[in-house]
N, C-alpha and C. Protein backbone atom coordinates (compact mmCIF):
# COMPACT_ATOMS: atom_id res chain seq x y z
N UNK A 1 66.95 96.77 61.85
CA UNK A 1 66.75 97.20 63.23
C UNK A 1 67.78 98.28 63.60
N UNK A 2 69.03 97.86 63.52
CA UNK A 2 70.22 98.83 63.92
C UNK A 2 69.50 100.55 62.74
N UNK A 3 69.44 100.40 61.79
CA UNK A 3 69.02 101.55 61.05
C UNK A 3 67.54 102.24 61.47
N UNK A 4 66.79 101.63 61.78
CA UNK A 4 65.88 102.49 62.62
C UNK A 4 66.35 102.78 64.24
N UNK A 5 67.11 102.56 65.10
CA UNK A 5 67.48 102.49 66.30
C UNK A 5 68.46 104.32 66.08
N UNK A 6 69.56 103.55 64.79
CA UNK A 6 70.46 104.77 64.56
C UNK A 6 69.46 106.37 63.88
N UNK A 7 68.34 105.99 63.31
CA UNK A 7 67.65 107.26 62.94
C UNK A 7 66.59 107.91 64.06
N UNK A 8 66.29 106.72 64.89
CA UNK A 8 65.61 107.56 66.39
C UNK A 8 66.99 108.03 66.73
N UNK A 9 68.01 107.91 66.97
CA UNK A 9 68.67 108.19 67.69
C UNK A 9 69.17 109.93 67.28
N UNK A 10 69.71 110.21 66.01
CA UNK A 10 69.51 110.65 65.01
C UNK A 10 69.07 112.19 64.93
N UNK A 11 67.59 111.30 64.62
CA UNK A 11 66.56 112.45 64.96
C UNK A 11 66.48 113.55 66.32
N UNK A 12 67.10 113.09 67.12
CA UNK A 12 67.31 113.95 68.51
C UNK A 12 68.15 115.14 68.12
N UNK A 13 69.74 114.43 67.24
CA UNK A 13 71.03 114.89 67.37
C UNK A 13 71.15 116.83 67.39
N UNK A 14 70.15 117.50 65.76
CA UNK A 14 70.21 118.52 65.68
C UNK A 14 70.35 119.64 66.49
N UNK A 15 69.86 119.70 67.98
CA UNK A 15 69.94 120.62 68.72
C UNK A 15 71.82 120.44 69.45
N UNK A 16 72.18 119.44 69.37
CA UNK A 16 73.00 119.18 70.40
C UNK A 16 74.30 119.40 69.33
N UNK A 17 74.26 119.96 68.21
CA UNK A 17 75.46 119.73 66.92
C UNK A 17 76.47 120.53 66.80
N UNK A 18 75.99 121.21 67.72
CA UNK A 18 76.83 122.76 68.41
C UNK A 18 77.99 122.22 69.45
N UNK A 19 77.89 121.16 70.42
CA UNK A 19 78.26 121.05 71.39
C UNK A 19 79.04 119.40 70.94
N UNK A 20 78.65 118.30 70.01
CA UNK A 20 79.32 117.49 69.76
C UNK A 20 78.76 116.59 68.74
N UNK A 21 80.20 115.97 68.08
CA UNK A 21 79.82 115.26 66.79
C UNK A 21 78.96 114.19 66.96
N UNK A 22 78.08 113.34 65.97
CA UNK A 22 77.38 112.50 65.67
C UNK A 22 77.49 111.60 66.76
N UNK A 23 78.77 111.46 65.95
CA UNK A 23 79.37 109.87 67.13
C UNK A 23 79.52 109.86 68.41
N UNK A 24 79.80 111.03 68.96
CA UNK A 24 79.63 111.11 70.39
C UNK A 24 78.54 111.29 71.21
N UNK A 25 77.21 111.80 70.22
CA UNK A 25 75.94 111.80 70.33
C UNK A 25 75.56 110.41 70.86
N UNK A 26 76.20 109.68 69.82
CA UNK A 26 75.30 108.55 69.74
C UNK A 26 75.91 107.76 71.11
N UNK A 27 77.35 107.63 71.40
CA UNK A 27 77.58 107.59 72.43
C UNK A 27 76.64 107.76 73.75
N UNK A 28 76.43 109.11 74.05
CA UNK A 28 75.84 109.12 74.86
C UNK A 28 74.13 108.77 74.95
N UNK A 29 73.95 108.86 73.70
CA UNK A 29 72.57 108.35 73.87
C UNK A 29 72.82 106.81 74.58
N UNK A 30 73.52 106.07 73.85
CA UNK A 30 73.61 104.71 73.95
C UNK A 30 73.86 104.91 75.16
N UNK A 31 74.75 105.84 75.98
CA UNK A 31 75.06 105.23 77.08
C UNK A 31 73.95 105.64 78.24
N UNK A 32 73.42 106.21 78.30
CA UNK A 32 71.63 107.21 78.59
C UNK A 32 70.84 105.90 78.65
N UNK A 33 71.25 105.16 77.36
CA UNK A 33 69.54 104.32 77.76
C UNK A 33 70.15 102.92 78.57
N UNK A 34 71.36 102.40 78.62
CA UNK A 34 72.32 101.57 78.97
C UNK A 34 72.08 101.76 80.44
N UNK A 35 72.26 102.93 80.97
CA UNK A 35 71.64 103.85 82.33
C UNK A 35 70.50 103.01 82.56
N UNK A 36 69.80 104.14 81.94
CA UNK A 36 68.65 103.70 82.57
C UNK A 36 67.77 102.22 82.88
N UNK A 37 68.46 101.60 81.43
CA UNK A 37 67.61 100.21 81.12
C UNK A 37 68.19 99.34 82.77
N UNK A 38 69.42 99.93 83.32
CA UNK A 38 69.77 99.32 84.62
C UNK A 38 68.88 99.54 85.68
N UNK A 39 68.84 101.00 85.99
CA UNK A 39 67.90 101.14 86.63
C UNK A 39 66.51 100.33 86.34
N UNK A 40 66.11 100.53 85.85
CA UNK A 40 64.74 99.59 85.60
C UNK A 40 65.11 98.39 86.03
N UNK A 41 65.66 97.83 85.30
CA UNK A 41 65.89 95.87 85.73
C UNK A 41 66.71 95.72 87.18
N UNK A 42 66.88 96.43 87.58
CA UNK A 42 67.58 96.40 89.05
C UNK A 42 66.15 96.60 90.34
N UNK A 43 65.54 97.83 89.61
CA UNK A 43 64.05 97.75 90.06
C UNK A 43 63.72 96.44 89.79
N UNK A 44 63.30 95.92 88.24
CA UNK A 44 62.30 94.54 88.29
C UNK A 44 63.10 93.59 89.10
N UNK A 45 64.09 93.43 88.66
CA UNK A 45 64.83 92.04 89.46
C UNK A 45 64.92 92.24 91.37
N UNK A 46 65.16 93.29 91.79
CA UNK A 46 64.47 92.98 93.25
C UNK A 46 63.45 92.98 93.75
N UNK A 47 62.70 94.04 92.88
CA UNK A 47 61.18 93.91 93.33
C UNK A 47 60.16 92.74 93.23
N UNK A 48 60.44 91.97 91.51
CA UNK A 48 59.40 90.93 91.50
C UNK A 48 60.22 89.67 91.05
N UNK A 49 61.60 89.87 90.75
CA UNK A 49 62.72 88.60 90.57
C UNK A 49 63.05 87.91 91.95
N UNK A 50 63.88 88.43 92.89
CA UNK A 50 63.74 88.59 94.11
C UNK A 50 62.92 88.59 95.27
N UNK A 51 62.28 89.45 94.80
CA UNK A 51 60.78 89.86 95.82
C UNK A 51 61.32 89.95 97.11
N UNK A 52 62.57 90.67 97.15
CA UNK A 52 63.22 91.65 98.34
C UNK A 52 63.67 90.91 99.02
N UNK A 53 64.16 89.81 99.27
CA UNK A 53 64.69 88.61 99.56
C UNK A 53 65.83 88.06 99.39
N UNK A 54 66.74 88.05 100.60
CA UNK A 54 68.09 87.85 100.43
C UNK A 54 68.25 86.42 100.13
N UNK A 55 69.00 86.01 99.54
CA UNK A 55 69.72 84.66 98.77
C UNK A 55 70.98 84.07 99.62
N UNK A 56 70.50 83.03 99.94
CA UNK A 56 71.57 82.33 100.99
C UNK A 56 72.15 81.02 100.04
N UNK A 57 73.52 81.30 99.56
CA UNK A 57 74.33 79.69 98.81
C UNK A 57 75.02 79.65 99.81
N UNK A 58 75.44 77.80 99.90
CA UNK A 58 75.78 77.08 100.74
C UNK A 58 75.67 78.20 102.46
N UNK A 59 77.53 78.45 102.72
CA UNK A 59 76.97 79.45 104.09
C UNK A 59 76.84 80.73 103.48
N UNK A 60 76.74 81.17 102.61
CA UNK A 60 76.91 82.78 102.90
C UNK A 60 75.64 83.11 102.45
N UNK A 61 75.40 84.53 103.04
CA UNK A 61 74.04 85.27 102.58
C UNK A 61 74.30 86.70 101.68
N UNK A 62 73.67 86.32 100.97
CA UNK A 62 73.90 87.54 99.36
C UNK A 62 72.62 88.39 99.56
N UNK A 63 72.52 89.81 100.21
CA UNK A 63 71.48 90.61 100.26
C UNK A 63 70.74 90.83 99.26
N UNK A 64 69.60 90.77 99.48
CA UNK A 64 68.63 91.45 97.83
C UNK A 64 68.83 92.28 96.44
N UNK A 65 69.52 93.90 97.98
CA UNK A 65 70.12 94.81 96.91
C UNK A 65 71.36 93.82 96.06
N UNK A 66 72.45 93.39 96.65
CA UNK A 66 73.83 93.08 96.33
C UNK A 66 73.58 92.15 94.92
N UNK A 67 72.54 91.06 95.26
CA UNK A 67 72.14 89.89 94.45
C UNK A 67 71.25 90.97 93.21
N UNK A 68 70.49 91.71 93.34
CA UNK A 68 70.14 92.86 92.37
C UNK A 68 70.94 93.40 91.72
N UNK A 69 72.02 93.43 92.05
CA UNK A 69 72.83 94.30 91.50
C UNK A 69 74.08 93.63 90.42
N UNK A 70 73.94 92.67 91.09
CA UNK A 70 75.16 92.07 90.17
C UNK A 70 74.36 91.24 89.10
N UNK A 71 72.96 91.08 88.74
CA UNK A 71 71.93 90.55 88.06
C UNK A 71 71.97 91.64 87.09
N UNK A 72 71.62 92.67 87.81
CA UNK A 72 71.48 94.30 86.80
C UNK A 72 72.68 94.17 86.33
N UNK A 73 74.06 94.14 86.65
CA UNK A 73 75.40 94.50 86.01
C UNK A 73 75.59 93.67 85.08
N UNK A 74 75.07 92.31 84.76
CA UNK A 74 75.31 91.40 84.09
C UNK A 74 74.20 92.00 82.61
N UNK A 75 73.33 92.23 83.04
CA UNK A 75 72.00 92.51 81.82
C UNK A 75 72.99 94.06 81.59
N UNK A 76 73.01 94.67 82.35
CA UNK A 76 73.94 96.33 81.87
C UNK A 76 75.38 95.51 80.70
N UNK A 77 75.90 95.21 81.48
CA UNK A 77 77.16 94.88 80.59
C UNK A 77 76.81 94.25 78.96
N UNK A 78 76.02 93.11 78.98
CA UNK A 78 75.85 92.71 77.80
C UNK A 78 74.96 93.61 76.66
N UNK A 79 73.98 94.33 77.64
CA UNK A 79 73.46 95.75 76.53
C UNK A 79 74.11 97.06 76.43
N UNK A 80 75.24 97.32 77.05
CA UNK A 80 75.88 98.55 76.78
C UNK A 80 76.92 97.73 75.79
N UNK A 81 77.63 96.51 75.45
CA UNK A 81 78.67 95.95 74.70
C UNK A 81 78.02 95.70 73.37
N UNK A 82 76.48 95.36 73.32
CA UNK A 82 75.86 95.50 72.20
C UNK A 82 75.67 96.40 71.11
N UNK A 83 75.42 98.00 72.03
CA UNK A 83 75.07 98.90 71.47
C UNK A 83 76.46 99.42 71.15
N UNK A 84 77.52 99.37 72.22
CA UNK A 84 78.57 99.96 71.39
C UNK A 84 79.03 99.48 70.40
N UNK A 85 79.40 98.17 69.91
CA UNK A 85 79.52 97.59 68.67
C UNK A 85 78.76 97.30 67.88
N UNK A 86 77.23 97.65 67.64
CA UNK A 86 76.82 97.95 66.57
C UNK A 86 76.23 99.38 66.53
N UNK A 87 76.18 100.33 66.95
CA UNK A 87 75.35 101.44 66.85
C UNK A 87 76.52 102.29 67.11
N UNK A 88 77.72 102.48 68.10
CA UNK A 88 78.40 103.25 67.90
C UNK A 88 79.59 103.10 67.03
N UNK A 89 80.78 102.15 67.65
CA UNK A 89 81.75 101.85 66.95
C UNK A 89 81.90 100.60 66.41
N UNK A 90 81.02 101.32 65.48
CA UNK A 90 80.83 100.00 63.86
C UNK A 90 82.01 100.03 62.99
N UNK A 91 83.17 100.82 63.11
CA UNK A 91 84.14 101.10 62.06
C UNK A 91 85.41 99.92 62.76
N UNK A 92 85.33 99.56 63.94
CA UNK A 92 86.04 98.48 64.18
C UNK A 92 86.31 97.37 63.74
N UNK A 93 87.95 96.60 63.43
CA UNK A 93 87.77 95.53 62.52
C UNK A 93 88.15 94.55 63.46
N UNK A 94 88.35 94.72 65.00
CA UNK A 94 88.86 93.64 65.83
C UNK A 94 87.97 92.26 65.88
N UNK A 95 88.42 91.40 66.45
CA UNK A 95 87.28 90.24 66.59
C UNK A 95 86.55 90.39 67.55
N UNK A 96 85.41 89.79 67.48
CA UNK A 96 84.15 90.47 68.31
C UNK A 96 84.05 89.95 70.07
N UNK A 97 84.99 88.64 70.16
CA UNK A 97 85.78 88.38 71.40
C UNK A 97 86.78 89.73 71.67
N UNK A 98 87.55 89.56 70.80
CA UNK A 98 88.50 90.86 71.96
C UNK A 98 87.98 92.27 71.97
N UNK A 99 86.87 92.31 71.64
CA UNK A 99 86.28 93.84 71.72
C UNK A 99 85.70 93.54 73.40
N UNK A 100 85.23 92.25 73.45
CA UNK A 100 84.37 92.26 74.05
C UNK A 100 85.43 92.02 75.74
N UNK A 101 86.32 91.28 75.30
CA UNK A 101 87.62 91.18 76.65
C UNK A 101 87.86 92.70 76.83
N UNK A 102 87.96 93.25 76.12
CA UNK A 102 88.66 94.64 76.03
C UNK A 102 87.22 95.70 76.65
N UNK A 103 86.35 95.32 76.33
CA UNK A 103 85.39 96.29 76.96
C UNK A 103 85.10 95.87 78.82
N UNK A 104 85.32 94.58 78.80
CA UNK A 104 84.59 93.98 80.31
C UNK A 104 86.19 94.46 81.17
N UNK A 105 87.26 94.44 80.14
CA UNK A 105 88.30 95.07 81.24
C UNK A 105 88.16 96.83 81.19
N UNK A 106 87.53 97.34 80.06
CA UNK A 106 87.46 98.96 80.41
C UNK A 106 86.55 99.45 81.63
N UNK A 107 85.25 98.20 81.67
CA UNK A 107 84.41 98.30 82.58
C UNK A 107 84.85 97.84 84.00
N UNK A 108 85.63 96.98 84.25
CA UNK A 108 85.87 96.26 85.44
C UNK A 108 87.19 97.84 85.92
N UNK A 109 87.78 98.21 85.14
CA UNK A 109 88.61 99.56 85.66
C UNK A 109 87.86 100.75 85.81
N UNK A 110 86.28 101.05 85.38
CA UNK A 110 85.46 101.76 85.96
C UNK A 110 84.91 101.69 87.03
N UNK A 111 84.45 100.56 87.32
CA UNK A 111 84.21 100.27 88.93
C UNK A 111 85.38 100.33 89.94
N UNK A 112 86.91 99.69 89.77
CA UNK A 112 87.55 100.22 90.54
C UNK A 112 87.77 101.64 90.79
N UNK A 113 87.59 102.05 89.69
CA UNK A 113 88.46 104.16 89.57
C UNK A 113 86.87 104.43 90.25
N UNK A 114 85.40 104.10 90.58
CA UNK A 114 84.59 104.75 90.78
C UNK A 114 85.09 104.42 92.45
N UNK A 115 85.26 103.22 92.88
CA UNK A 115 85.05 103.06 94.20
C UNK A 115 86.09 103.51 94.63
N UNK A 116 87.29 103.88 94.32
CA UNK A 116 88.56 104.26 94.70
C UNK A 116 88.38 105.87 94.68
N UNK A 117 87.44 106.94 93.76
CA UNK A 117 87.44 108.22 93.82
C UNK A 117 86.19 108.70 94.72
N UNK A 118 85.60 107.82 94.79
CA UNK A 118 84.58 108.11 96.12
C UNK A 118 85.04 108.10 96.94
N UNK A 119 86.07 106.46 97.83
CA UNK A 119 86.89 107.26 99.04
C UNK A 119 87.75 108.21 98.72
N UNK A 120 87.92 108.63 97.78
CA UNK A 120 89.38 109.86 98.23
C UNK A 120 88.70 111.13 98.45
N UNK A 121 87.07 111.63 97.50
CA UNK A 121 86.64 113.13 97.39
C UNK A 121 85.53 112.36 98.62
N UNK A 122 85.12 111.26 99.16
CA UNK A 122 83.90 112.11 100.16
C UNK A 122 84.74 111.59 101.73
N UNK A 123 85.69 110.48 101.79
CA UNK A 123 86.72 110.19 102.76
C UNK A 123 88.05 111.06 103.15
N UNK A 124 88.49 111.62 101.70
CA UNK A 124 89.75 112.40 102.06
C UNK A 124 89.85 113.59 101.78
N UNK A 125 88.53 114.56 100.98
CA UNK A 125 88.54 115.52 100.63
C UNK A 125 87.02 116.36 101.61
N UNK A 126 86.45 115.08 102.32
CA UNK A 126 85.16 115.70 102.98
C UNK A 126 84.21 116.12 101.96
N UNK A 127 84.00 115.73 100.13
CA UNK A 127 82.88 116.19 99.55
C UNK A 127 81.62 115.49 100.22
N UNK A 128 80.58 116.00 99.84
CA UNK A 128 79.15 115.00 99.97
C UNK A 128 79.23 114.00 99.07
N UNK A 129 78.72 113.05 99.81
CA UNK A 129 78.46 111.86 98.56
C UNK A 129 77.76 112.02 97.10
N UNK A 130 76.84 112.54 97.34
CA UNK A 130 76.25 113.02 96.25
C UNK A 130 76.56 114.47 95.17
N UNK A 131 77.64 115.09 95.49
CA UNK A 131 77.77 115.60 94.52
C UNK A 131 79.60 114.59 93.92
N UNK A 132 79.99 113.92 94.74
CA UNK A 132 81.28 113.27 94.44
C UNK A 132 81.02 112.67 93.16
N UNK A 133 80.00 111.63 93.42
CA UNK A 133 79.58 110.93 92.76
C UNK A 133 79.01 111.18 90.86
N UNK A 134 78.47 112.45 91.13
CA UNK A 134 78.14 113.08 90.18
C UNK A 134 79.87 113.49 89.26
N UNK A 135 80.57 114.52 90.15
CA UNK A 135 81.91 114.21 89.31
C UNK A 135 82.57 113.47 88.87
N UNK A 136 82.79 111.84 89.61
CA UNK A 136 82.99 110.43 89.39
C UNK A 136 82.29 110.14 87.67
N UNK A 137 81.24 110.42 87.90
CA UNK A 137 79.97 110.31 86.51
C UNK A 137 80.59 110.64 85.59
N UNK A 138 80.84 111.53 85.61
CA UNK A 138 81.31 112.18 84.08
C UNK A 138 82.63 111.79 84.05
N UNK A 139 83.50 112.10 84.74
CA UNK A 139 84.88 112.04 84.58
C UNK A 139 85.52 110.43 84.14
N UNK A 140 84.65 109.43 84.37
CA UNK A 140 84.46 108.41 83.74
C UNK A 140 83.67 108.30 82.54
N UNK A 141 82.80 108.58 82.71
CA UNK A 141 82.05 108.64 80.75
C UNK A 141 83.05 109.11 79.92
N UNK A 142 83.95 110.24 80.34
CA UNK A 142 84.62 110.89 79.22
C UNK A 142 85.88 109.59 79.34
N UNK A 143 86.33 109.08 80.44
CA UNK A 143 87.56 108.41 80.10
C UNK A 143 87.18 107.10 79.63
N UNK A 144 85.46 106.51 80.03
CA UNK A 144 84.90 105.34 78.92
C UNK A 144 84.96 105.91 77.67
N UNK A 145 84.39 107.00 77.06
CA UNK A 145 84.37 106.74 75.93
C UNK A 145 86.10 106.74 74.84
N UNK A 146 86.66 107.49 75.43
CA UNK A 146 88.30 107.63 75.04
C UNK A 146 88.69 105.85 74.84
N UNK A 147 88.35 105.42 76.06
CA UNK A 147 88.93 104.19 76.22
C UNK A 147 88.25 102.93 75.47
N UNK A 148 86.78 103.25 75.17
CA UNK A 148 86.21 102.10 74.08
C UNK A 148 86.28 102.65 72.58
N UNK A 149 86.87 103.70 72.44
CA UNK A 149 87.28 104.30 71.35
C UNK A 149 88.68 103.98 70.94
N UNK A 150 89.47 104.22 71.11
CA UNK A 150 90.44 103.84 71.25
C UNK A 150 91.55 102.82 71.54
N UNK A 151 90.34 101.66 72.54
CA UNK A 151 91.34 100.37 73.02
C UNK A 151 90.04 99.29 72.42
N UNK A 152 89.05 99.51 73.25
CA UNK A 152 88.10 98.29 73.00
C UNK A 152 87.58 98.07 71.31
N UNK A 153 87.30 98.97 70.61
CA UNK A 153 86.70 98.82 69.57
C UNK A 153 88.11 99.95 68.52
N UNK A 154 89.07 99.87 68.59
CA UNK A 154 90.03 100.21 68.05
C UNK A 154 89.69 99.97 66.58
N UNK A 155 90.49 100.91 65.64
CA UNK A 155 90.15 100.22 63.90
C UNK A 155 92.08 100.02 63.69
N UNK A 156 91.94 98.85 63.26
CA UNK A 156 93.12 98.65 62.81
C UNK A 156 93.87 99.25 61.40
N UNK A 157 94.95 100.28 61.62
CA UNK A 157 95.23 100.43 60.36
C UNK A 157 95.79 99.52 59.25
């Protein structure tokens, strides 16, 4: 499975070989469909999981979107931790627990650095939300991938 997954993947790479190596290809592919596969299940899970319907435990009430979302983050997290340890950084010899501590803390410091650089460029700098956000985007992909390169899926010398 992983060997047909890595040769679709692969097969794309040639145009893009100019601009970056294999592995970072594959990176972003992985992280492209990791994307999207959220989007989708954030769609299914409020639309027909949910069925737009806020969730009330004991007193509190958990909105549709909110309860969507942390459903989606849970299915996101365990398929972006998948694909990076077997499809991207397969050369790792850590144990497959601390890759995995080590990735849910690279991720849990992406959501803070995202919600913390949105107030500063659309609260303290007056950008639009929507192009902030877009810089947020990348400027995190590049410091995820540094950081699951390097910390989460590290190769031990």
């Amino acid at each position: 499975m992983r060997k047909a997954i890595l040769k679709c993947i692969d097969f794309f790479y040639p145009p893009f070989k100019n601009w970056f190596s294999l592995h970072t290809f594959r990176y972003i592919a992985s992280g492209g469909f990791t994307a999207v596969s959220g989007i989708v299940a954030y769609f299914i899970i409020y639309n027909y999981i949910l069925h737009q319907t806020d969730i009330r435990i004991a007193e509190y009430l958990i909105t549709a979107p909110v309860a969507a979302l942390a459903l989606e983050s849970v299915f996101t997290f365990c398929l972006g931790f998948v694909l990076n340890k077997y499809l991207v950084f397969t050369q790792s010899n850590l144990k497959g627990r601390i890759q995995l501590f080590r990735y849910g803390t690279v991720v849990i410091t992406n959501i803070l650095l995202n919600y913390a650089l949105l107030k500063i460029l659309v609260e303290g700098f007056g950008f639009y939300p929507s192009v902030s956000k877009a810089i947020i985007t990348i400027l995190l992909a590049i410091f995820s991938y540094f950081s699951q390169k390097h910390f989460s899926f590290k190769v031990k010398k």
